[in-house]
Protein backbone atom coordinates (compact mmCIF):
# COMPACT_ATOMS: atom_id res chain seq x y z
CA UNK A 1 -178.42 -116.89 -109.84
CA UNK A 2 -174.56 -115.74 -110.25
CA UNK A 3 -172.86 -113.21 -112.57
CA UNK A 4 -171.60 -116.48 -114.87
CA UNK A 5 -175.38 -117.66 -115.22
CA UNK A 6 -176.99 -114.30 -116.18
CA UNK A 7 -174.48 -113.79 -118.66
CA UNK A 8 -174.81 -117.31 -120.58
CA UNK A 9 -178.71 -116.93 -119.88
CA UNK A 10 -178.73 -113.25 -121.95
CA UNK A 11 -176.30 -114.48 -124.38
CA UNK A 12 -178.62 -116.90 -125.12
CA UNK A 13 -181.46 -114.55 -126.65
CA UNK A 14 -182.38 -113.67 -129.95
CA UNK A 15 -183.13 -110.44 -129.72
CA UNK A 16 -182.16 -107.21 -128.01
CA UNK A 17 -185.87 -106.86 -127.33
CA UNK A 18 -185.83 -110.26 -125.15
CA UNK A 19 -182.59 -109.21 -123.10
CA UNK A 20 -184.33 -105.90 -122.08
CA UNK A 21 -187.01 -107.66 -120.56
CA UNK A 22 -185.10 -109.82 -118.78
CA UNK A 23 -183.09 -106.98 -117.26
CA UNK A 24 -185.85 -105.11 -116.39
CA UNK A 25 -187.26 -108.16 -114.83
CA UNK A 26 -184.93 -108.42 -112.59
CA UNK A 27 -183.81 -104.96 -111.59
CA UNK A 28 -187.54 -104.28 -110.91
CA UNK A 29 -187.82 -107.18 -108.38
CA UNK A 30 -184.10 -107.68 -106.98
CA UNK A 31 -182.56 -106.03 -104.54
CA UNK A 32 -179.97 -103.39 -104.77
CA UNK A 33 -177.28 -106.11 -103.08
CA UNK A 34 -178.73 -108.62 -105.59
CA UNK A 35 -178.27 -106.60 -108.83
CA UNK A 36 -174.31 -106.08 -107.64
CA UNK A 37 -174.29 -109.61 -106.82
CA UNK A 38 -174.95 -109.97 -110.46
CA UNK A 39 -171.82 -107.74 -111.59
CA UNK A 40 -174.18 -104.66 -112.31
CA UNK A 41 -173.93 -101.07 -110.39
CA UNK A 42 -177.20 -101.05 -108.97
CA UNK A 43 -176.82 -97.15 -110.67
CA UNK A 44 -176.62 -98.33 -114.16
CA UNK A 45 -180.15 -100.42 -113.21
CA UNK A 46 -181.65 -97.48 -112.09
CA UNK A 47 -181.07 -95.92 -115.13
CA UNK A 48 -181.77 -98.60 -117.41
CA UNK A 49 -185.18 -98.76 -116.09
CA UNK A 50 -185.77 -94.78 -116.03
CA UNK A 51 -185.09 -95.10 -119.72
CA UNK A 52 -187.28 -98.42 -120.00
CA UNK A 53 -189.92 -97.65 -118.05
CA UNK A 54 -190.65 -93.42 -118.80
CA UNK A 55 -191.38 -93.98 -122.32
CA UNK A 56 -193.53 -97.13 -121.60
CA UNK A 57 -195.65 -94.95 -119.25
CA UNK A 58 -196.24 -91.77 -121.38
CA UNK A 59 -197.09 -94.42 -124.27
CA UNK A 60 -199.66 -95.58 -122.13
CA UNK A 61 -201.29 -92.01 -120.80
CA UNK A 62 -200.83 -91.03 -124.09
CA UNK A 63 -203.26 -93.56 -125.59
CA UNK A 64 -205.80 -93.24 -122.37
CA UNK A 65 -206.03 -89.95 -123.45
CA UNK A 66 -206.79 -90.82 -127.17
CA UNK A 67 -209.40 -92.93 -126.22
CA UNK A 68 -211.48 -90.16 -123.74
């Protein structure tokens, strides 16, 4: 996948919603070297999925704890 291919492939989608899952696809399972391949700072990945990810989690514990 190049830079050119990701960007016509997200441009593509609907919905914010439907990018964000494709980026955090990817960042999860690519390589540092892959995600700059890509024309994103590795950085800004890290970050996007901190952000992505955090809230997801404390969702989850959140209702685990509901249900105890």
């Amino acid at each position: 996948m190049t830079a050119d291919v990701l960007e016509r492939v997200l441009s593509s989608m609907d919905t914010e919603y439907d990018r964000n899952a494709l980026k955090g696809i990817l960042f999860t399972f690519l390589s540092r070297s892959e995600i700059y391949s890509l024309g994103v700072k590795p950085d800004r990945a890290v970050k996007f999925l901190s952000k992505t990810c955090r809230p997801h989690k404390r969702l989850k514990m959140h209702n685990l704890q509901l249900k105890t």
